[in-house]
PDB file of N, CA and C in Angstrom:
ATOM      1  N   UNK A   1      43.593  73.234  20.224  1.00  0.00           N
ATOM      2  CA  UNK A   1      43.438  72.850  21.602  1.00  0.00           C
ATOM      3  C   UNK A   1      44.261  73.806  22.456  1.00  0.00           C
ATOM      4  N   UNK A   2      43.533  74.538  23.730  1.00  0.00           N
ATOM      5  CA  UNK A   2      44.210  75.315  24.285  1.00  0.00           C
ATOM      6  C   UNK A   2      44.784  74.384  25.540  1.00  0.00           C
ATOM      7  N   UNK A   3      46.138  74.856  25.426  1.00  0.00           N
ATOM      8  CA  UNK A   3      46.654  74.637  26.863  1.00  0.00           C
ATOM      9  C   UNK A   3      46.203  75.028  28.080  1.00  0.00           C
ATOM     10  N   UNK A   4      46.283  74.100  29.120  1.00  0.00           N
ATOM     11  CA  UNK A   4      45.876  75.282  30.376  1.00  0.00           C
ATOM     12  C   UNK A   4      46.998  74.826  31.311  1.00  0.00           C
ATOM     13  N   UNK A   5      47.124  76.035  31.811  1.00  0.00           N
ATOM     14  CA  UNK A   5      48.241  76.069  32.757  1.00  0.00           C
ATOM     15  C   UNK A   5      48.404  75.659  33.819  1.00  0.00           C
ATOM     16  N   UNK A   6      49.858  74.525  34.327  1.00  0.00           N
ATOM     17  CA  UNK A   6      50.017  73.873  35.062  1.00  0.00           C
ATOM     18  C   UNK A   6      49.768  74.697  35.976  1.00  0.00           C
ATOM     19  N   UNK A   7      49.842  74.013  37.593  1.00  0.00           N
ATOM     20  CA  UNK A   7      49.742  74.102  39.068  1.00  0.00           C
ATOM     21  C   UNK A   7      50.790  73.450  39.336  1.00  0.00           C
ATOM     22  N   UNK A   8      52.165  73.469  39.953  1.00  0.00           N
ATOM     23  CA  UNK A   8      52.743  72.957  40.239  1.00  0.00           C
ATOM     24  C   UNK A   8      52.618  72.457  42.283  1.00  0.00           C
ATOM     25  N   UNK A   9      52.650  71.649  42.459  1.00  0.00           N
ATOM     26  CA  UNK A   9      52.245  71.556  44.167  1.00  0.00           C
ATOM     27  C   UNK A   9      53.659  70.880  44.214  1.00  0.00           C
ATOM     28  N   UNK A  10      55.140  70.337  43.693  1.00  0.00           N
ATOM     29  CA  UNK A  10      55.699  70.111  43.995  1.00  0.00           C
ATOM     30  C   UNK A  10      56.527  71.113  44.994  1.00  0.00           C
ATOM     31  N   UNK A  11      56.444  72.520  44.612  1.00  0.00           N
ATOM     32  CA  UNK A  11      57.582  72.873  45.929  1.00  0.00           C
ATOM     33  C   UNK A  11      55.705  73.944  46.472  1.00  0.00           C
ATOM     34  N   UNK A  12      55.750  73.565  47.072  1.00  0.00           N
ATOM     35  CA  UNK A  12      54.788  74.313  48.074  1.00  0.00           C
ATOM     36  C   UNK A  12      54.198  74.016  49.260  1.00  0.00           C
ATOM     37  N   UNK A  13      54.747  74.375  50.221  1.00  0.00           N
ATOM     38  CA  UNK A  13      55.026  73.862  51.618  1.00  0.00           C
ATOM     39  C   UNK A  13      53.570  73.742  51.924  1.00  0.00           C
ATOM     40  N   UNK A  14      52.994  74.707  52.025  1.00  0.00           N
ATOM     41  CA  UNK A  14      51.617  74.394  52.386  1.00  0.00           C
ATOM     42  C   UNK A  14      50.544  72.866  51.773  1.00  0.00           C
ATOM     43  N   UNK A  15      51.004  72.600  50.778  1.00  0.00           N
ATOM     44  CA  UNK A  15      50.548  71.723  50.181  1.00  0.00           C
ATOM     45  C   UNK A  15      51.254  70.747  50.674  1.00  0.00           C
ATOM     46  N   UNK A  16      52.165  70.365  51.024  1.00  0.00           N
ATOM     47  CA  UNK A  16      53.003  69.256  51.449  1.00  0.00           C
ATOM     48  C   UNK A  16      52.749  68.458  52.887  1.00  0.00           C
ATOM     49  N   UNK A  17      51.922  70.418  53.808  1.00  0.00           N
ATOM     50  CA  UNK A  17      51.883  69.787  54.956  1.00  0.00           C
ATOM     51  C   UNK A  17      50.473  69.674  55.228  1.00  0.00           C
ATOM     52  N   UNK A  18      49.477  69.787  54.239  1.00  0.00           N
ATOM     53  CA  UNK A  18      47.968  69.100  53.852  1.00  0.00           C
ATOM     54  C   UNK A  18      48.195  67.910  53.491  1.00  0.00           C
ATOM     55  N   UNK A  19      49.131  67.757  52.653  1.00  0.00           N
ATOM     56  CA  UNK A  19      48.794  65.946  51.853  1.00  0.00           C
ATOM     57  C   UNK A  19      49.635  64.917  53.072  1.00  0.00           C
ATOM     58  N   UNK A  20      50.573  65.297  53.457  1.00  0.00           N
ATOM     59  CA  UNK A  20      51.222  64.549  54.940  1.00  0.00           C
ATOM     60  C   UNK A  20      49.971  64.391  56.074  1.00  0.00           C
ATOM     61  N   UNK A  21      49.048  65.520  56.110  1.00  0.00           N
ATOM     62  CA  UNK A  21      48.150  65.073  57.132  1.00  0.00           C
ATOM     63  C   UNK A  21      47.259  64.226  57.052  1.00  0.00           C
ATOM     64  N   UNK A  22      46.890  64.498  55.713  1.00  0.00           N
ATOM     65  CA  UNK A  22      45.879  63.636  55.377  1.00  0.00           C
ATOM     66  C   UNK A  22      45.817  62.142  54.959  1.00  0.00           C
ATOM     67  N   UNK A  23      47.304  61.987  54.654  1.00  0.00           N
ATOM     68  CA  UNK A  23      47.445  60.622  54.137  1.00  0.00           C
ATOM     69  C   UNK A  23      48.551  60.087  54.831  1.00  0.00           C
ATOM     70  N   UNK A  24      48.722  60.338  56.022  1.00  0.00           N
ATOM     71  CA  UNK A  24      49.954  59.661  57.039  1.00  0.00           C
ATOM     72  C   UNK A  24      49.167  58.190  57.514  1.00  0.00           C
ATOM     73  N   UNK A  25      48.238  58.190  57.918  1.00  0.00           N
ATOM     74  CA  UNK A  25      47.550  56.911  58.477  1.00  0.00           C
ATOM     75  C   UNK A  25      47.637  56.026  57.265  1.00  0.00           C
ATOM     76  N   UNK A  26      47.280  56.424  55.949  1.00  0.00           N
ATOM     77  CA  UNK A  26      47.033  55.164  54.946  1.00  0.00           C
ATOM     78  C   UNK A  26      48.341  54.895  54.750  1.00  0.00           C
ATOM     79  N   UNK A  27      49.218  55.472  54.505  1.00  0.00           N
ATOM     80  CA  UNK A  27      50.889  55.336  54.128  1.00  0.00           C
ATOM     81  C   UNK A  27      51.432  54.789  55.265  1.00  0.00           C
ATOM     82  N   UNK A  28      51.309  54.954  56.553  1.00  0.00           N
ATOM     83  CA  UNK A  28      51.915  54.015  57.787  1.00  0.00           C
ATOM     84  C   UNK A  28      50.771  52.455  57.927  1.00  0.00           C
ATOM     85  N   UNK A  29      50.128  52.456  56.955  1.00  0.00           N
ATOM     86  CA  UNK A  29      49.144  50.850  56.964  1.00  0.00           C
ATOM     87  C   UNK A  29      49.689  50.192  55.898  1.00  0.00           C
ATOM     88  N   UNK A  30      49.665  50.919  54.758  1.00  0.00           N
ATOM     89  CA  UNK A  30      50.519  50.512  53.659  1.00  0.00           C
ATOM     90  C   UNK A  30      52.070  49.926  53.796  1.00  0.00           C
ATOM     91  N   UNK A  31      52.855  50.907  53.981  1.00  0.00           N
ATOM     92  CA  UNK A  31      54.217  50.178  54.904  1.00  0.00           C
ATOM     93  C   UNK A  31      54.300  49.023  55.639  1.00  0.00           C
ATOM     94  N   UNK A  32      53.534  48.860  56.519  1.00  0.00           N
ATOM     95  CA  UNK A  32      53.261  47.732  57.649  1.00  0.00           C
ATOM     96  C   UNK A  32      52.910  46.781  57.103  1.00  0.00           C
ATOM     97  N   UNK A  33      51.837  46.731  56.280  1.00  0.00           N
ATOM     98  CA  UNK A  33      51.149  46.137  55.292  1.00  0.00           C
ATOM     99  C   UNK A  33      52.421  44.982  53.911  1.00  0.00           C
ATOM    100  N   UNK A  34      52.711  45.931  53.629  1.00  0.00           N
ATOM    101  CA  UNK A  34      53.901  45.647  52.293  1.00  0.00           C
ATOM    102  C   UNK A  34      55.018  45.077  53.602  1.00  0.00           C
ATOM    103  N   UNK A  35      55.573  45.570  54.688  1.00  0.00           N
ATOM    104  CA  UNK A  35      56.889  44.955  55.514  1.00  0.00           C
ATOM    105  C   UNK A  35      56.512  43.611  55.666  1.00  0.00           C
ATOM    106  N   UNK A  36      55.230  43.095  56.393  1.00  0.00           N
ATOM    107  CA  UNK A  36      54.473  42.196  56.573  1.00  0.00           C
ATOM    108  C   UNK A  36      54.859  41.105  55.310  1.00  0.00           C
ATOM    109  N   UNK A  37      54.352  41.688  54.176  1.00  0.00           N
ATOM    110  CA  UNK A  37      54.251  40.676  53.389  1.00  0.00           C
ATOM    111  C   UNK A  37      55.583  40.327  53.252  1.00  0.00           C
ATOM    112  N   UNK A  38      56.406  41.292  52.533  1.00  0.00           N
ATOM    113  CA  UNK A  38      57.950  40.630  52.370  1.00  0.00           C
ATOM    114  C   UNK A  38      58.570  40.209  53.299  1.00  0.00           C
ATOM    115  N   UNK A  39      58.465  40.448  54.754  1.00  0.00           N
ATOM    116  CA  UNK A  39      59.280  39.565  56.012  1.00  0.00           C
ATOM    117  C   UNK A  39      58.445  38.072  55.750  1.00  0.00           C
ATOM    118  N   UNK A  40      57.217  38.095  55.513  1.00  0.00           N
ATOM    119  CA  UNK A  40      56.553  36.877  55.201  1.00  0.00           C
ATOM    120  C   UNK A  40      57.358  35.941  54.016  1.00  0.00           C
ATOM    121  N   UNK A  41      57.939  36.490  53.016  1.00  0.00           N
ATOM    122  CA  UNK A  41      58.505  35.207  51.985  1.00  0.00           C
ATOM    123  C   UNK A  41      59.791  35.627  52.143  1.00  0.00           C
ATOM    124  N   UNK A  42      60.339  35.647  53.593  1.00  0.00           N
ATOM    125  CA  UNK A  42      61.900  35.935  53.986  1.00  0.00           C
ATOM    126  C   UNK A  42      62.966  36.981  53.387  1.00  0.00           C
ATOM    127  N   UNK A  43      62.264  38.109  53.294  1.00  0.00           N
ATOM    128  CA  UNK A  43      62.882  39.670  53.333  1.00  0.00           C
ATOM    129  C   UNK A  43      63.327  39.815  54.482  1.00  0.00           C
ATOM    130  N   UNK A  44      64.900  39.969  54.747  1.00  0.00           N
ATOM    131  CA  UNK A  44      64.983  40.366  56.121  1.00  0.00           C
ATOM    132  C   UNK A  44      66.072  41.507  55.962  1.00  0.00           C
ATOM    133  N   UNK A  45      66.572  41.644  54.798  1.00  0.00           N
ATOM    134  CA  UNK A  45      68.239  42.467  54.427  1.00  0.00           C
ATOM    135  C   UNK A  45      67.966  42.514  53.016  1.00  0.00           C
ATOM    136  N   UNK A  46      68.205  44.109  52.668  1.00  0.00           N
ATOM    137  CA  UNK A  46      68.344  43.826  51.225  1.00  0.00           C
ATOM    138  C   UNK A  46      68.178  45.530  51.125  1.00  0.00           C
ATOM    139  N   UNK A  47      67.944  46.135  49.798  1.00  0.00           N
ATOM    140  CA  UNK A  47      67.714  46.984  49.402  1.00  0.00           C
ATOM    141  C   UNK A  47      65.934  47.212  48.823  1.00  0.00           C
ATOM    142  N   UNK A  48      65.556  48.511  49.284  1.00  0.00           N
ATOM    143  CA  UNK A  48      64.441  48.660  48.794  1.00  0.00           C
ATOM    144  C   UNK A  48      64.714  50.619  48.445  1.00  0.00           C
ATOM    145  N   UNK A  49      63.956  50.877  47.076  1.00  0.00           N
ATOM    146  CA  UNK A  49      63.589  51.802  46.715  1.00  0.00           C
ATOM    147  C   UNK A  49      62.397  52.636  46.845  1.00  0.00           C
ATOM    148  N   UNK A  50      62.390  53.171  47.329  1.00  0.00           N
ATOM    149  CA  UNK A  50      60.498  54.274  47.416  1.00  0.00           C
ATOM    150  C   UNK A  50      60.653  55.195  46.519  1.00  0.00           C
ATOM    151  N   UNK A  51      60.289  54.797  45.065  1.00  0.00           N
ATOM    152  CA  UNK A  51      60.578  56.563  44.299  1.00  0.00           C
ATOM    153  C   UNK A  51      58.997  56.871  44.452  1.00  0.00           C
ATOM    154  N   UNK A  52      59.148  58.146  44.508  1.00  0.00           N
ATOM    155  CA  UNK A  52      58.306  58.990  45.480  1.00  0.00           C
ATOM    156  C   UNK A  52      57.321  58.760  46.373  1.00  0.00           C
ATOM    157  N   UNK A  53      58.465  58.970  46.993  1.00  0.00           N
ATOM    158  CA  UNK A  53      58.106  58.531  48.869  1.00  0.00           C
ATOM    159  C   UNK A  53      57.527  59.186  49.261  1.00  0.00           C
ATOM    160  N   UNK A  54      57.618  60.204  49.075  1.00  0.00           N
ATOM    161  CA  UNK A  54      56.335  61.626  49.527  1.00  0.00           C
ATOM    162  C   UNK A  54      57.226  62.300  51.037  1.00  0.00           C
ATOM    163  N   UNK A  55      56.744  61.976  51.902  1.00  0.00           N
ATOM    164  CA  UNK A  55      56.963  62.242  53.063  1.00  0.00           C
ATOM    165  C   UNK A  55      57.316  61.223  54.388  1.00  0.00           C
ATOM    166  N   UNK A  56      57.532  59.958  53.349  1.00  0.00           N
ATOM    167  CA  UNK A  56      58.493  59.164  54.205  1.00  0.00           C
ATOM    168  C   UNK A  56      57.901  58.310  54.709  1.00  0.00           C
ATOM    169  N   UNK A  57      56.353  58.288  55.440  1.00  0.00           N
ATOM    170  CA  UNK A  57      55.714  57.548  56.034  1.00  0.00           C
ATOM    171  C   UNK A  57      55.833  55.711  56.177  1.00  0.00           C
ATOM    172  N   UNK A  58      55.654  55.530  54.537  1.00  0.00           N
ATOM    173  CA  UNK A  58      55.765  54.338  54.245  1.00  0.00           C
ATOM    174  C   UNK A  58      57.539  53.333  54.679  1.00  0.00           C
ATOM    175  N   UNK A  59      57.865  54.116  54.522  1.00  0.00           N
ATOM    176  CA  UNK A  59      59.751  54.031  54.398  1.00  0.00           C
ATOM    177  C   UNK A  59      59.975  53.564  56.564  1.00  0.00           C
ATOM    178  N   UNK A  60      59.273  54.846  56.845  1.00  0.00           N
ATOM    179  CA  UNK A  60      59.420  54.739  58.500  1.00  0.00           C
ATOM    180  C   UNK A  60      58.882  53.243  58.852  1.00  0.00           C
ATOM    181  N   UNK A  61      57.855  52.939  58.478  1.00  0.00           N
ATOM    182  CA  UNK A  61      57.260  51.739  58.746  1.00  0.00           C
ATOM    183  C   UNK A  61      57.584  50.488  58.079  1.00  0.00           C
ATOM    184  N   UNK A  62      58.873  50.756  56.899  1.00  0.00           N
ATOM    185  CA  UNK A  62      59.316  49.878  56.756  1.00  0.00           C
ATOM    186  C   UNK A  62      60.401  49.201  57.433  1.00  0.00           C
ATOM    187  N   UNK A  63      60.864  50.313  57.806  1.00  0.00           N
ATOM    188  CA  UNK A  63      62.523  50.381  58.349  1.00  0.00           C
ATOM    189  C   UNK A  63      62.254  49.822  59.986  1.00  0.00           C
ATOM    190  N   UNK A  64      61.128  50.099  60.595  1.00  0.00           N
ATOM    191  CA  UNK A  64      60.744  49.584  61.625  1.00  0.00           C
ATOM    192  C   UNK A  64      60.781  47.849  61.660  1.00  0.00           C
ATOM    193  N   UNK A  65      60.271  47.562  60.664  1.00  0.00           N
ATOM    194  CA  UNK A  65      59.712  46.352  60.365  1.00  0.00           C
ATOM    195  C   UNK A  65      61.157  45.045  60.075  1.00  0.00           C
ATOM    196  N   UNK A  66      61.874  46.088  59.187  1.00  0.00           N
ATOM    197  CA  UNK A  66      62.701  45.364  58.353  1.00  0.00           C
ATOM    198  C   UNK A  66      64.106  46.170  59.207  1.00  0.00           C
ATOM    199  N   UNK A  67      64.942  46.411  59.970  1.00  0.00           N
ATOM    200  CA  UNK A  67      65.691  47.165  60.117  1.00  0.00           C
ATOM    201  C   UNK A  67      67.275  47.250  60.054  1.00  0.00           C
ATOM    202  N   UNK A  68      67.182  45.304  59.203  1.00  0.00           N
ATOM    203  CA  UNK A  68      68.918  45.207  58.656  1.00  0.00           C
ATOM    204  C   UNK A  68      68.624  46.101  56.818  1.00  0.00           C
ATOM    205  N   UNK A  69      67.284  46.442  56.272  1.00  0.00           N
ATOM    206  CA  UNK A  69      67.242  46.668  55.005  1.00  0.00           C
ATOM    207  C   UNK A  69      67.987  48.092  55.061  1.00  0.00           C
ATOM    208  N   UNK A  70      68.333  48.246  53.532  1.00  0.00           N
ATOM    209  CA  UNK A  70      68.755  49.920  53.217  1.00  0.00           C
ATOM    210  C   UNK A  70      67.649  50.218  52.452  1.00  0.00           C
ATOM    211  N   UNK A  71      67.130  51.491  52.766  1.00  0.00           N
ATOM    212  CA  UNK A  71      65.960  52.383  52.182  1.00  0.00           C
ATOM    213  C   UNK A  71      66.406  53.127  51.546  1.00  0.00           C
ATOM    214  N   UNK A  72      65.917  53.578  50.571  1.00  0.00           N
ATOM    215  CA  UNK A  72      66.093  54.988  49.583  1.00  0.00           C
ATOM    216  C   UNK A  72      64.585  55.395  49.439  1.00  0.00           C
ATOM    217  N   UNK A  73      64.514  56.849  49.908  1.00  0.00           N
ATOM    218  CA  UNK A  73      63.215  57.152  49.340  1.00  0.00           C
ATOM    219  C   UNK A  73      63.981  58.298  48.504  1.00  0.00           C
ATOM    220  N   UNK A  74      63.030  59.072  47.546  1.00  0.00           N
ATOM    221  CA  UNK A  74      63.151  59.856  46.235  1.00  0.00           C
ATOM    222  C   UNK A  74      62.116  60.710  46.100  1.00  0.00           C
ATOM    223  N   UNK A  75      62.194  61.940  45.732  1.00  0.00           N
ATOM    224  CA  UNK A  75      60.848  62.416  45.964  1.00  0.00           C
ATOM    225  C   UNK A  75      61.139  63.369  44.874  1.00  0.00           C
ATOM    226  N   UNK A  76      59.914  64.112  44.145  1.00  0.00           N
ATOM    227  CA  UNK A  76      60.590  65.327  43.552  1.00  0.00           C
ATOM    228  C   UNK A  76      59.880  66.585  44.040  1.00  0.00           C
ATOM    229  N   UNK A  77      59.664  66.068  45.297  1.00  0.00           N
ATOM    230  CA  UNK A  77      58.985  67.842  45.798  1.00  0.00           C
ATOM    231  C   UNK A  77      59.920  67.860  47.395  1.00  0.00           C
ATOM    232  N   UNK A  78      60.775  68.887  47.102  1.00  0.00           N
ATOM    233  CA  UNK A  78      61.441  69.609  48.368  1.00  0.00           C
ATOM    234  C   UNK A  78      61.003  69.056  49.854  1.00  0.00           C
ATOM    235  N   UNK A  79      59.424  70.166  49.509  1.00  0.00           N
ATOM    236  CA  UNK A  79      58.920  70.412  50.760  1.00  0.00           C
ATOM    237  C   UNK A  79      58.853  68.758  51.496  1.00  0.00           C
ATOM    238  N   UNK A  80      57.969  68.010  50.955  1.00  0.00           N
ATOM    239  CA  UNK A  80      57.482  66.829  51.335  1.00  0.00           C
ATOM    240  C   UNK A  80      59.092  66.153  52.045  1.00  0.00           C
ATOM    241  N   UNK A  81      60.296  65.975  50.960  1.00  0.00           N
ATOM    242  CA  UNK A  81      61.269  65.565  51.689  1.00  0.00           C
ATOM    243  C   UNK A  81      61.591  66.121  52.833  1.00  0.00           C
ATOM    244  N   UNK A  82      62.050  67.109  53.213  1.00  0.00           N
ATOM    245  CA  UNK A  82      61.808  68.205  54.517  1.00  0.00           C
ATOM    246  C   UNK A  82      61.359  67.322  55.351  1.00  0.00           C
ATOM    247  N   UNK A  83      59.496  67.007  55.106  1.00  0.00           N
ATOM    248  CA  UNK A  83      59.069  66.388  56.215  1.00  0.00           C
ATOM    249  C   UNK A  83      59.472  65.106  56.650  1.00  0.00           C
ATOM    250  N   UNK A  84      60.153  64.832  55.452  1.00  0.00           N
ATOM    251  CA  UNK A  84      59.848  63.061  55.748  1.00  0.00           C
ATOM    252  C   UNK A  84      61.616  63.066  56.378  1.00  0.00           C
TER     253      UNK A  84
END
């Protein structure tokens, strides 16, 4: 079986600021979406993790939502953190 050779899109800016464009609307519905539910069964303070957060989107719209919580987002591509 031959290998074929990775593509890495983790550090490549250009790629970071295609997938941020394209998927900022679903990731700020998602956030809102998920804040919603947990302020719903009395999330109001606490800790939440985003491992790979991408570019933050989701995190912004949480922190909006929820804004005594502490966020951590995590990412393993540079660029994307940058944006977020």
């Amino acid at each position: 079986m031959k290998r074929q050779k990775s593509i890495c899109v983790f550090n490549d800016p250009a790629f970071a600021h295609r997938y941020a464009s394209k998927h900022t609307a679903m990731e700020r519905r998602f956030g809102e979406e998920y804040a919603k539910k947990l302020h719903e069964r009395g999330f109001t303070k606490g800790r939440i993790l985003d491992a790979s957060c991408g570019f933050g989107e989701t995190l912004i719209a949480l922190a909006k939502r929820l804004p005594e919580a502490l966020l951590t987002g995590i990412d393993l591509s540079d660029p994307l953190l940058e944006l977020a």
